[in-house]
Protein backbone atom coordinates (compact mmCIF):
# COMPACT_ATOMS: atom_id res chain seq x y z
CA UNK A 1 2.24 25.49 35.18
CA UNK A 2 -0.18 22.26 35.45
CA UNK A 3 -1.23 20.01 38.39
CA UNK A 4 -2.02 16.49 37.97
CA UNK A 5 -5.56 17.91 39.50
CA UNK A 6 -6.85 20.55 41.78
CA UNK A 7 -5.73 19.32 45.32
CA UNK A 8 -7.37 22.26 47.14
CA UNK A 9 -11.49 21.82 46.63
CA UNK A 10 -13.34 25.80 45.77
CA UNK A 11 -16.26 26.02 47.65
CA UNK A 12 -19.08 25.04 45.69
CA UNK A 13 -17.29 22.79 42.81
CA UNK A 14 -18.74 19.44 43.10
CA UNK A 15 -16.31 16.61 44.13
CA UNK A 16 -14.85 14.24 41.07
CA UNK A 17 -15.16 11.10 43.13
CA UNK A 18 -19.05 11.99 43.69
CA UNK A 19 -19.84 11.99 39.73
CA UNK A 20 -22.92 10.14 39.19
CA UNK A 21 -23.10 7.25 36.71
CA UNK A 22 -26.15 6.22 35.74
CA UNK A 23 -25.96 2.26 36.12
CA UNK A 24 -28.48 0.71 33.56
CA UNK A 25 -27.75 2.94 30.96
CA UNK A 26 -26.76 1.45 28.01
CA UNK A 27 -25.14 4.47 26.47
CA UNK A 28 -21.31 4.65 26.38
CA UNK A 29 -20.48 7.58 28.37
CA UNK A 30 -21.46 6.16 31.87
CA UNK A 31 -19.43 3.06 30.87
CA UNK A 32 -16.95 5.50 30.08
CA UNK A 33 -17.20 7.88 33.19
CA UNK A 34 -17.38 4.45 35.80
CA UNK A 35 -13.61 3.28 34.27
CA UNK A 36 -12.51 6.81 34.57
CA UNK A 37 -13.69 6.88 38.28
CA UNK A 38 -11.98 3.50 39.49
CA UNK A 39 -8.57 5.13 37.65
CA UNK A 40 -8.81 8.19 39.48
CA UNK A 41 -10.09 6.22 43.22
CA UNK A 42 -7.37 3.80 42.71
CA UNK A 43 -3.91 5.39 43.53
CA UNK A 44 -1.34 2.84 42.15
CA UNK A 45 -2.97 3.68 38.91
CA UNK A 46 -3.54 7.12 38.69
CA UNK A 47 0.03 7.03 40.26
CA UNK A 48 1.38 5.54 36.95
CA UNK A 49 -0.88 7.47 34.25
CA UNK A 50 -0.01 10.88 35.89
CA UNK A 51 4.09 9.81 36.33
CA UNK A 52 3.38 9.37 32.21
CA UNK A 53 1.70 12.37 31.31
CA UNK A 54 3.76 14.58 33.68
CA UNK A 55 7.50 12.72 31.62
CA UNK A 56 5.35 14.12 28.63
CA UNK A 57 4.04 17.38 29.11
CA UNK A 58 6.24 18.48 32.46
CA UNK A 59 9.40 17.48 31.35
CA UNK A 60 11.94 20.54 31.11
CA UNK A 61 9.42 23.19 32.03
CA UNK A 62 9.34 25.52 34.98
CA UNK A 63 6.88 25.34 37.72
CA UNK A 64 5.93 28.58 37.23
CA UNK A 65 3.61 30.40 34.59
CA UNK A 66 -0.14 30.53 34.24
CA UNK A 67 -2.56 27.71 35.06
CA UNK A 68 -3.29 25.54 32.37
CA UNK A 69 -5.16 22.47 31.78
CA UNK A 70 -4.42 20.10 34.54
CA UNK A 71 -3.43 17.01 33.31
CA UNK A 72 -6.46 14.88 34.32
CA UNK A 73 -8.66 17.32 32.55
CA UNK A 74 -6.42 16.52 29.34
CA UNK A 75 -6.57 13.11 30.04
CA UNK A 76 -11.15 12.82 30.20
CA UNK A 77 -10.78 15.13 27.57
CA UNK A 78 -9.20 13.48 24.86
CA UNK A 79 -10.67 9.71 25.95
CA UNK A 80 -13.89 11.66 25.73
CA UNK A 81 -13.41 12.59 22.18
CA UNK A 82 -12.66 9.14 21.01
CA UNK A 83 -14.85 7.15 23.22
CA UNK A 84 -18.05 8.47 21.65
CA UNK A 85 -16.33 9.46 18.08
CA UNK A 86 -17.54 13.27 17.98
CA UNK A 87 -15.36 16.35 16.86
CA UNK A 88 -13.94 19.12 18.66
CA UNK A 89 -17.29 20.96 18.32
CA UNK A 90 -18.93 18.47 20.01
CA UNK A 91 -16.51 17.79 22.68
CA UNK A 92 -16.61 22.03 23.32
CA UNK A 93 -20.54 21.45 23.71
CA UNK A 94 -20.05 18.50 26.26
CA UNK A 95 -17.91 20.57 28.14
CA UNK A 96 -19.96 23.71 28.42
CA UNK A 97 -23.65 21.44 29.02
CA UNK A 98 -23.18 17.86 30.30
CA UNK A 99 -23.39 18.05 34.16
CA UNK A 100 -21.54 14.08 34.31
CA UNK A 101 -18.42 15.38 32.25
CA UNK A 102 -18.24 18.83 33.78
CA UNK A 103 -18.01 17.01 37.30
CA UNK A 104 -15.80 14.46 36.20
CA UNK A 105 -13.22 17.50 34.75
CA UNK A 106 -13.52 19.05 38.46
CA UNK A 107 -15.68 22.13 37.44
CA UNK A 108 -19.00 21.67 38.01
CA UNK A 109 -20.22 24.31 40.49
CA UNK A 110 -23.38 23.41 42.93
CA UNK A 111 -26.46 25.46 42.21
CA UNK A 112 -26.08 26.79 45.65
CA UNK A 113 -23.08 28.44 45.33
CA UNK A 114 -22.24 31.13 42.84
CA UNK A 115 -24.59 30.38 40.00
CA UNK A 116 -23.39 33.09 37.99
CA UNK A 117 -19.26 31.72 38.06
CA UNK A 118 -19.54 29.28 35.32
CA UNK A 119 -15.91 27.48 34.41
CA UNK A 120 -15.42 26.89 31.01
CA UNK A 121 -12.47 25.92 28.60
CA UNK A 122 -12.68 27.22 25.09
CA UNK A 123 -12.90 25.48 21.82
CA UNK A 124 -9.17 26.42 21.31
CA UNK A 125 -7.97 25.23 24.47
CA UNK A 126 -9.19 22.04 24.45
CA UNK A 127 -7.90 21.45 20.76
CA UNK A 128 -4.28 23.22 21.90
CA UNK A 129 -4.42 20.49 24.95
CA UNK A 130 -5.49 17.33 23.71
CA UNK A 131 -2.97 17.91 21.37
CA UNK A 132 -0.05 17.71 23.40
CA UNK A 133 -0.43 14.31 23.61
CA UNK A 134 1.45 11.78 21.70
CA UNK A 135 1.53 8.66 20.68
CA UNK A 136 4.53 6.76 22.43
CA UNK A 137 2.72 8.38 25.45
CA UNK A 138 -0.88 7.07 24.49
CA UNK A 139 1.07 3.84 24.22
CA UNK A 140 2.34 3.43 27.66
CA UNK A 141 -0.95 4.74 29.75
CA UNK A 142 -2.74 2.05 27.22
CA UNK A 143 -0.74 -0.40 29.48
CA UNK A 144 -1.15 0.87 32.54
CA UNK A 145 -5.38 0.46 31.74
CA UNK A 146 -4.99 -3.16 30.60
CA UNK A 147 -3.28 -3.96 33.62
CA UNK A 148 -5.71 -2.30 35.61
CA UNK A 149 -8.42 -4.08 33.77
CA UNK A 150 -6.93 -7.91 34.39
CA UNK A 151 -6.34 -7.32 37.79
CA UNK A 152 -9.09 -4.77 39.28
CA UNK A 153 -11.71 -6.08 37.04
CA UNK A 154 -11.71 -9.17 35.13
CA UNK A 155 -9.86 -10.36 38.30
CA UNK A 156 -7.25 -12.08 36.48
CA UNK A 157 -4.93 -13.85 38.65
CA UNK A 158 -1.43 -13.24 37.55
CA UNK A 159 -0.10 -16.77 36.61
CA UNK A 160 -3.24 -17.11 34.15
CA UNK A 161 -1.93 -16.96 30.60
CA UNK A 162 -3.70 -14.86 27.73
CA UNK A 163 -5.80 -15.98 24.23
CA UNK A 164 -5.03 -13.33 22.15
CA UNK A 165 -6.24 -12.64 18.48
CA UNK A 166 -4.33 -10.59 15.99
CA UNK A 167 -6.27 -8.87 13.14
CA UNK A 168 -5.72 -5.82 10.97
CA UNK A 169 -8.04 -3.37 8.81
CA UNK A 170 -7.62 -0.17 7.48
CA UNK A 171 -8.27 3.28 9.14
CA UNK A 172 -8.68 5.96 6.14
CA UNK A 173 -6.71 9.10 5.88
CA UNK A 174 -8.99 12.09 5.48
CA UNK A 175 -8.27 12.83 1.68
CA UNK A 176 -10.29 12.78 -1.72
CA UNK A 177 -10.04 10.16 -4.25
CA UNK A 178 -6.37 10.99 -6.17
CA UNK A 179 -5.78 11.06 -9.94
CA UNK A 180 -3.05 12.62 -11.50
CA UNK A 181 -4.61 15.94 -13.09
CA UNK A 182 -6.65 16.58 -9.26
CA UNK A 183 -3.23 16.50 -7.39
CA UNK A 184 -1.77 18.83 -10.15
CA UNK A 185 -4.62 21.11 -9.43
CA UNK A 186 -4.22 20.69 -5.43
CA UNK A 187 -0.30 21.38 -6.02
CA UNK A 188 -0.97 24.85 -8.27
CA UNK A 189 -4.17 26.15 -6.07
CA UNK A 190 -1.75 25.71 -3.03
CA UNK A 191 1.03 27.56 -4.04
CA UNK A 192 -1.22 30.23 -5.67
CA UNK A 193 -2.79 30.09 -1.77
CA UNK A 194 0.72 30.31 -1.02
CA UNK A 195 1.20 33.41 -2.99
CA UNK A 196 -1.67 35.45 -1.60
CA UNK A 197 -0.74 35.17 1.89
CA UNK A 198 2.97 36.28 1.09
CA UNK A 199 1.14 39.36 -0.77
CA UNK A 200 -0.76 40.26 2.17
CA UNK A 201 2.55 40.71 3.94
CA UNK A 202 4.58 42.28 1.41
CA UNK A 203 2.70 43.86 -1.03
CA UNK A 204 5.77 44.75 -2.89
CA UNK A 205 6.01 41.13 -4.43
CA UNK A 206 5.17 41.97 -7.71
CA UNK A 207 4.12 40.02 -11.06
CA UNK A 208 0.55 38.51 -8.87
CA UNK A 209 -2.56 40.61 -8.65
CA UNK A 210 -4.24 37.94 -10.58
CA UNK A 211 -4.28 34.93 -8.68
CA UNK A 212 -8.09 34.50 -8.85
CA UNK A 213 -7.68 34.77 -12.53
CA UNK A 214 -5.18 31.68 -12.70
CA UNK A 215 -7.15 29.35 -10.61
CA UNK A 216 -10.40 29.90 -12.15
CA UNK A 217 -8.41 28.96 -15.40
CA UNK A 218 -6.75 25.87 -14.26
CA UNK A 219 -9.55 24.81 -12.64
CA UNK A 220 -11.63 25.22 -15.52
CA UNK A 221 -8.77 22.71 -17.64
CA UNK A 222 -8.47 20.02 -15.25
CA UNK A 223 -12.50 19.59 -14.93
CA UNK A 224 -12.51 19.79 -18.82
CA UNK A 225 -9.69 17.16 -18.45
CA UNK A 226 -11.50 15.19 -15.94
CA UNK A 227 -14.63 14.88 -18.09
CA UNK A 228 -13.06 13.70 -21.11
CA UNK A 229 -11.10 10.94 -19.51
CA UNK A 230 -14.81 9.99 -18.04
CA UNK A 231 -16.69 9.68 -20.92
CA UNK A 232 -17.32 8.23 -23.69
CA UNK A 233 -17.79 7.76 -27.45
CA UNK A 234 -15.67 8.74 -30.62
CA UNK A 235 -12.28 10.27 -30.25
CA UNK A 236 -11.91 9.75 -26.80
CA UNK A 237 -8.48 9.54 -27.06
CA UNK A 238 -7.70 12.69 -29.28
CA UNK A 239 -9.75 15.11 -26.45
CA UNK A 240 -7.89 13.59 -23.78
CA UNK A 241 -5.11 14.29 -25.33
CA UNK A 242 -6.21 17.91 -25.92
CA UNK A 243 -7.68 19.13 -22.69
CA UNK A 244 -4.15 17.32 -21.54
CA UNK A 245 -2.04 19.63 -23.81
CA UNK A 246 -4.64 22.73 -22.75
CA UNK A 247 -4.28 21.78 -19.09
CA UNK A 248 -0.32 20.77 -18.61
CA UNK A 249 0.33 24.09 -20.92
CA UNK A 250 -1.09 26.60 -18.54
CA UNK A 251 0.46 24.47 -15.43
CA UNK A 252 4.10 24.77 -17.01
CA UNK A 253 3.76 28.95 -17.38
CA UNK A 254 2.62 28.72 -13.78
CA UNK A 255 5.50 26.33 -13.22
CA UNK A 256 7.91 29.24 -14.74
CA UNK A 257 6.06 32.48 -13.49
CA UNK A 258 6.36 30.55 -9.72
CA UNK A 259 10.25 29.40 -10.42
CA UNK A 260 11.28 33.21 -11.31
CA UNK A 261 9.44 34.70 -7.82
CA UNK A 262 11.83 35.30 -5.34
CA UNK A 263 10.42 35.36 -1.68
CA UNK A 264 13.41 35.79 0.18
CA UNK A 265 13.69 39.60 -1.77
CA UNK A 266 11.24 41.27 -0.51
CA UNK A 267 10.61 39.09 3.41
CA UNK A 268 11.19 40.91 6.28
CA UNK A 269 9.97 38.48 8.93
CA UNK A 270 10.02 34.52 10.13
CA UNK A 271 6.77 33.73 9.01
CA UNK A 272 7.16 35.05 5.15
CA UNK A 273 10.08 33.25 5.12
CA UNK A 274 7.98 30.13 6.22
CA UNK A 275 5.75 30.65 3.59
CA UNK A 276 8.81 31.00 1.06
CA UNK A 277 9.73 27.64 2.30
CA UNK A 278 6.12 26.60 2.43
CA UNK A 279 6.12 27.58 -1.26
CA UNK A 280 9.10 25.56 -2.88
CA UNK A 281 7.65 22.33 -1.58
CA UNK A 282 4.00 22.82 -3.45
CA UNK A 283 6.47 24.23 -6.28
CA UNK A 284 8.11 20.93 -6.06
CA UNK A 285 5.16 18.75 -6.13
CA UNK A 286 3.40 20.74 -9.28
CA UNK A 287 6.60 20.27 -11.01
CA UNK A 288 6.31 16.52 -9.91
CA UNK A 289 2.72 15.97 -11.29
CA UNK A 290 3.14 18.12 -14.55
CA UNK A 291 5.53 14.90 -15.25
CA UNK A 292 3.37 12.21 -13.87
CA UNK A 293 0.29 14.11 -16.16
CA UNK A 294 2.89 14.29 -19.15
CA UNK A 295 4.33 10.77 -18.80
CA UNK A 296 0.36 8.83 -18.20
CA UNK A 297 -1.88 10.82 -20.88
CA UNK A 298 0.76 12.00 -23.52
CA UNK A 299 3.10 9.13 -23.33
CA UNK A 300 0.97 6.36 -22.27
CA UNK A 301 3.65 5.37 -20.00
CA UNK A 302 2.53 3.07 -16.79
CA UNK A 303 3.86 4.83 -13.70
CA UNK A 304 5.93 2.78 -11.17
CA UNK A 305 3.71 2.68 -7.51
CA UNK A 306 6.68 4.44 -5.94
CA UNK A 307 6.71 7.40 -8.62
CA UNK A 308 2.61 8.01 -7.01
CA UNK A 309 1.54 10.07 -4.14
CA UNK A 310 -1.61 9.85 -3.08
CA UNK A 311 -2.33 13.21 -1.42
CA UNK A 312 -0.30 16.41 -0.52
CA UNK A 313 -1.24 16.99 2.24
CA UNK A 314 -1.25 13.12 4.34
CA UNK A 315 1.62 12.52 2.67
CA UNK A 316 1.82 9.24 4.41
CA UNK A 317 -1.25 8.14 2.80
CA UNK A 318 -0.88 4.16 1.24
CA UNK A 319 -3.17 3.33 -1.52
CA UNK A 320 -4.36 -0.27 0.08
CA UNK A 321 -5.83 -3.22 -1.50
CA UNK A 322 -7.57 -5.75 0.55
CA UNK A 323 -9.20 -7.98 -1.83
CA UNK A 324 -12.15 -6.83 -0.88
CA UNK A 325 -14.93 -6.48 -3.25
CA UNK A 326 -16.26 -3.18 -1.64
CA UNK A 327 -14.37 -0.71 -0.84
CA UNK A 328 -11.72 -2.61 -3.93
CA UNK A 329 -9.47 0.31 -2.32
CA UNK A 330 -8.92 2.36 0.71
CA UNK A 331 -6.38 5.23 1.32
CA UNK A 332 -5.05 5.21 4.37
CA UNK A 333 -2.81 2.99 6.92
CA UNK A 334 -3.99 -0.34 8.04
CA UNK A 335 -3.24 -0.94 11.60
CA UNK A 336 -3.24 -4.52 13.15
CA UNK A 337 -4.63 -4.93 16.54
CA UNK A 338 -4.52 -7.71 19.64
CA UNK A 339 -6.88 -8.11 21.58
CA UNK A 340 -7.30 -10.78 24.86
CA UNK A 341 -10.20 -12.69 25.84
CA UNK A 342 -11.37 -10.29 27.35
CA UNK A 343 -11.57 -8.17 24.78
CA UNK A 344 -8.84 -5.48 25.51
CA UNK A 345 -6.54 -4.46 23.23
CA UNK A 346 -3.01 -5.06 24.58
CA UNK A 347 -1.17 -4.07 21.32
CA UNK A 348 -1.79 -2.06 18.44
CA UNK A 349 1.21 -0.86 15.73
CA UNK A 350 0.77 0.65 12.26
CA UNK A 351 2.34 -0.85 9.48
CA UNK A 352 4.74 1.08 7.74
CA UNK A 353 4.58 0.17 4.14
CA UNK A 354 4.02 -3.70 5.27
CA UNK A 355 2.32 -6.25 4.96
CA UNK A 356 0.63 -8.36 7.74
CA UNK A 357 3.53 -11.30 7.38
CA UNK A 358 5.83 -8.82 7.85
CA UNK A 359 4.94 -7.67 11.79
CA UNK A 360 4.20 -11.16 12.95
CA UNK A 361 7.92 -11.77 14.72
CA UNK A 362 8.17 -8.31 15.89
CA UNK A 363 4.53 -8.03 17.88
CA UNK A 364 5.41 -11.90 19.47
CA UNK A 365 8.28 -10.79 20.87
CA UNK A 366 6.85 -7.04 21.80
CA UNK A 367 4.28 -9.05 23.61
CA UNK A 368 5.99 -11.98 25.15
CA UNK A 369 8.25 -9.91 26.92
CA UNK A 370 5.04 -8.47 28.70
CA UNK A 371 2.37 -11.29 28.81
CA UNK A 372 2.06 -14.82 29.27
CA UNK A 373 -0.02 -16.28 26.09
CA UNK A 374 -1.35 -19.80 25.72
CA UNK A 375 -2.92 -19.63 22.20
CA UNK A 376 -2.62 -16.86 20.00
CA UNK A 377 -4.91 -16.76 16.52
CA UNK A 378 -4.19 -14.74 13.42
CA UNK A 379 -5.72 -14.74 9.43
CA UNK A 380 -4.32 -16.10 6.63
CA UNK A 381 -2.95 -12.74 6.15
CA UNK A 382 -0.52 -13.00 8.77
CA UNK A 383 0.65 -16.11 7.41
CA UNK A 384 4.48 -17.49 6.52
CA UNK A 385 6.10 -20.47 6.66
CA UNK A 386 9.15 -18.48 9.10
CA UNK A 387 5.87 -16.39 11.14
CA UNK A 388 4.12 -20.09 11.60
CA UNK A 389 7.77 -21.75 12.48
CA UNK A 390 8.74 -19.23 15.11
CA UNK A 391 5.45 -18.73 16.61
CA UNK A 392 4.97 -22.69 17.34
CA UNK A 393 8.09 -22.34 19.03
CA UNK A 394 6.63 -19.94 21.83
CA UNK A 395 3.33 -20.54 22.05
CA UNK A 396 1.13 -23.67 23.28
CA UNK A 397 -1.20 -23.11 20.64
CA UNK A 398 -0.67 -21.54 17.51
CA UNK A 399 -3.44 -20.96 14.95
CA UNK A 400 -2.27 -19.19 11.86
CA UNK A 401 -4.10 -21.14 8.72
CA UNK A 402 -1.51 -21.38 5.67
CA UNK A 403 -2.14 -19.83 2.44
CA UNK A 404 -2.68 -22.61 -0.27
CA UNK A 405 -2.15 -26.17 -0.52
CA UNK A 406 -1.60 -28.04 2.55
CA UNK A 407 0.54 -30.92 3.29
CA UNK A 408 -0.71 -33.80 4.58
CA UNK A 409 0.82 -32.92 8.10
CA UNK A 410 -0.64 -29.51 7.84
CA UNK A 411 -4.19 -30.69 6.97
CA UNK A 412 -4.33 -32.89 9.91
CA UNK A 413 -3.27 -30.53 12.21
CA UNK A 414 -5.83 -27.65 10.67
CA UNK A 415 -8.75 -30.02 11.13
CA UNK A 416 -7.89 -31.07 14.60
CA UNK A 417 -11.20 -29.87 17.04
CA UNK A 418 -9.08 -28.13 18.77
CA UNK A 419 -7.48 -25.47 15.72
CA UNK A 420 -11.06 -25.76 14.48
CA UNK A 421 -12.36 -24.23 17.77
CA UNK A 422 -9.95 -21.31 18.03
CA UNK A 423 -9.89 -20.85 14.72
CA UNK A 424 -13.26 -20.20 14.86
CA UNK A 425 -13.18 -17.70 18.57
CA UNK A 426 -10.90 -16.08 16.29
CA UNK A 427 -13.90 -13.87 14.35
CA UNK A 428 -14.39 -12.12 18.03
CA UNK A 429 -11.47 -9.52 17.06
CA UNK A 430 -13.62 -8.55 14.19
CA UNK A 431 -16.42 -7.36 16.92
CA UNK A 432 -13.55 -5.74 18.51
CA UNK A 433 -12.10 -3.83 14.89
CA UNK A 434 -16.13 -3.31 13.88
CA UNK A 435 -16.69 -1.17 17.74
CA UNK A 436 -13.35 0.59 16.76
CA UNK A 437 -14.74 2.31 13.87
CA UNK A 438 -17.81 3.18 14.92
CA UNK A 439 -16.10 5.19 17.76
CA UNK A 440 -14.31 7.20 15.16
CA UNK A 441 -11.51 4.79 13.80
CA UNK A 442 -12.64 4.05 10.83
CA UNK A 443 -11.28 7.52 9.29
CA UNK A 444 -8.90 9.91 11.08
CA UNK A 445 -9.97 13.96 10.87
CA UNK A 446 -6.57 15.38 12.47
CA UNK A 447 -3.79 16.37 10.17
CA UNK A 448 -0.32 15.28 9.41
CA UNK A 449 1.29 11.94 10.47
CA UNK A 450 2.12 12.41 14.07
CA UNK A 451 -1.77 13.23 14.70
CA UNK A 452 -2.45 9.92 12.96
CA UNK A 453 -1.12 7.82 14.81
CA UNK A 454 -2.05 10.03 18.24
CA UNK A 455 -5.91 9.87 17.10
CA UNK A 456 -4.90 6.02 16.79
CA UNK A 457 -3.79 5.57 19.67
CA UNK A 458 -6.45 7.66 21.97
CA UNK A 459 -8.89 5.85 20.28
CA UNK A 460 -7.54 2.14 21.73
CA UNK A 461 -7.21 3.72 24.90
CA UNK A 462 -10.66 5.36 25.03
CA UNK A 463 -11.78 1.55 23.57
CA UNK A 464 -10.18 -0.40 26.73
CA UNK A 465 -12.14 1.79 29.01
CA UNK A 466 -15.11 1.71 27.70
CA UNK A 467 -14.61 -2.20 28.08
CA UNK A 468 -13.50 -1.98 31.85
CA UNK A 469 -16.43 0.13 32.08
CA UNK A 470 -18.80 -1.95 30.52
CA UNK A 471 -17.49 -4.78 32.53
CA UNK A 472 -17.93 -2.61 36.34
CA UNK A 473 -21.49 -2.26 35.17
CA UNK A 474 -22.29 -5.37 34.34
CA UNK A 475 -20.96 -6.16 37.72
CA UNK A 476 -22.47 -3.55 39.59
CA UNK A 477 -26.49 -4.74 38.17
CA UNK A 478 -25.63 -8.15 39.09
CA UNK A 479 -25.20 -6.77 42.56
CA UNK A 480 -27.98 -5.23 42.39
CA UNK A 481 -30.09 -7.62 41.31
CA UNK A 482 -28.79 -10.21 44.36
CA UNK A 483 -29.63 -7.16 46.71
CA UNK A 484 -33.25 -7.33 45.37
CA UNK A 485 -33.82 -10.86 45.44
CA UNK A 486 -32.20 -10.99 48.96
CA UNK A 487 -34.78 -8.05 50.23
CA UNK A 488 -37.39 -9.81 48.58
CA UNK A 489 -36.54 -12.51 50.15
CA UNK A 490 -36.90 -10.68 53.55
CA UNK A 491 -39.64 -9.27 53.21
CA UNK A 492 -41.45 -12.38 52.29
């Protein structure tokens, strides 16, 4: 059973609207805490995020059960974690130590009254809750915030149209370099992993008391392997071939010895029957890279891109080529962002296997349905003769330079003064992407796709208030500063 938040103060728990910020602090978590205050002050907004979260993690369930989480400690929590780019570890730290965050969750007690009853969440907890968050939800509050932002900040009047920028980079996947003869080894040391735990269970699977014995040997062939295709000097070829033979020979009995054990024998429960499962797939994939091994070093065949995986585990992982000169590659997902003049982020999407011509009609229409845009600016990246058509159709101003030779008409128009000047505000998005991965986004720690594109999108959200936040500072020492000067003033 959750609340939205604790409607019924304890006596002693400081107030969440009373959460001191500290106003010339440059640091991000007052800009942080100051957005997160307006939100929660400001009804119609804190109406809409909690109407969200409560479709999300409500929806179906009794109202009955244990207290958990309410849902605007979930909420601090995970925009917490992003904001400032730390782990779980250091998010259970903030929780148990910083006074401003503690308050903010609703759980701060007053030194006055009972001392000794300190609330705490533990390091599970908060992992099990911010997980419950997704990323078609993320996507929606994300809205709610830049609307909040144009109208209870930047005070932007309704009718005013937008100057967006579009941009894209790449956020990393959290996996090691891949070549074909590491993945074999990550496919056999996970089924042998595989294999243990199913032991521990049922002890009466036989044929595998050695397990330790097999990985030290295959281990022991694919660094052999690995340092012969590194090297140098005379015969290269004939030791590759070799420690290949050596390596892809004890793989295949492993291959066989896994094909002939039968799990579903000897299981007497769910979960060894999950590990069965668990254990086909990594037989699967070994299978797969004893071929890819076999077909690259023995046959000297090229392997087709869509024949290569670039991890087992983040599956989803794209090996990504920018043109860059360093990092030549990243593995990953690139994700392509929009961001406003005032620097907000009012769309972000992940591109499936694209490119960044590919999501140009798609995000104008996403957006146009929503916003009113005067000029919108993209990279050559974006660019195609259909994108550049269809987006001069739509907007006032559209700034998307053309890959290669221009015509005549084209050259004119891309050295007007007034392409040249967007063209140039245009770099301000790649302030916007370099803040992003400082904050964490440059390389996503949580596993599986679904939490990649949640960290994603908890990190724009986190981002936009941190902005807004920024922005009621900025506001608030201007104030200040007019206050002094005016009791200066008076005094004199």
């Amino acid at each position: 059973m959750r609340k939205r938040f604790e409607q019924q103060m304890e006596l002693g728990v400081k107030p969440i609207e009373e959460t001191p910020v500290r106003v010339k602090s440059r640091d991000d978590i007052p800009a942080l805490i100051k957005a997160l205050l307006l939100i929660y002050t400001t009804p119609r907004y804190n109406e809409s995020i909690f109407n969200i979260l409560e479709n999300k993690l409500l929806s179906g369930k009794k109202a009955t059960g244990r207290f958990g989480l309410n849902l605007w400690q979930v909420f601090v929590l995970a925009q917490f974690r992003l904001a400032l780019g730390i782990d779980y570890d250091r998010l259970d730290e903030m929780v148990s130590s910083h006074s401003g965050l503690r308050q903010l969750l609703g759980i701060e007690n007053n030194a006055d009254f009972y001392s000794d009853n300190f609330i705490d969440f533990s390091y599970d907890r908060i992992v099990d809750n911010v997980r419950l968050l997704d990323d078609d939800t993320l996507k929606k509050i994300n809205d709610v915030i830049v609307e909040f932002g144009h109208s209870k900040v930047f005070k932007k009047k309704e009718t005013a149209a937008l100057s967006v920028k579009s941009d894209s980079y790449v956020v990393e996947s959290n996996v090691h370099f891949p070549t074909d003869y590491n993945l074999l080894w990550d496919c056999a040391r996970k089924a042998l992993d595989t294999i243990e735990k199913i032991t521990r269970s049922c002890p009466s699977l036989p044929g595998w008391r050695k397990t330790k014995e097999w990985k030290r040997e295959l281990k022991n062939r694919c660094r052999a392997l690995g340092k012969a295709c590194g090297s140098g000097g005379k015969n290269k070829e004939q030791r590759v071939k070799r420690a290949t033979e050596d390596y892809l020979g004890k793989a295949v009995v492993l291959s066989k010895k896994l094909h002939h054990t039968n799990v579903s024998l000897v299981a007497d429960d769910i979960q060894t029957l999950t590990l069965g499962l668990e254990l086909e797939r990594f037989i699967r994939l070994l299978d797969k890279h004893i071929d890819l091994v076999d077909r690259r070093l023995l046959q000297n065949q090229q392997i087709p891109h869509g024949e290569k995986m670039f991890s087992i585990f983040e599956d989803y992982t794209e090996w990504i080529n920018k043109g860059k000169s360093r990092p030549n590659v990243e593995l990953g997902k690139k994700l392509s962002i929009t961001t406003d003049q005032y620097g907000l982020i009012i769309d972000h999407r992940i591109l499936e296997n694209q490119t960044d011509s590919q999501i140009v009609i798609q995000t104008i229409d996403h957006l146009l349905a929503k916003y009113k845009i005067t000029n919108w600016s993209f990279d050559k990246g974006y660019y195609h003769k259909d994108n550049k058509s269809y987006l001069d159709q739509r907007i006032d101003q559209a700034i998307m330079p053309k890959k290669g030779k221009r015509t005549k008409q084209e050259t004119i128009e891309e050295t007007s003064p007034a392409f040249k000047t967007l063209k140039n505000k245009h770099s301000a998005v790649e302030s916007n992407i370099n803040e992003l991965e400082h904050c964490g986004l440059n390389r996503c720690p949580d596993k599986g796709y679904h939490g990649f594109k949640r960290y994603i999108s908890i990190g724009v959200t986190a981002y936009n208030l941190k902005r807004i936040g920024r922005e009621l500072l900025k506001q608030e020492r201007k104030e200040l500063k007019k206050q002094k000067g005016k009791n200066y003033k008076a005094a004199a």
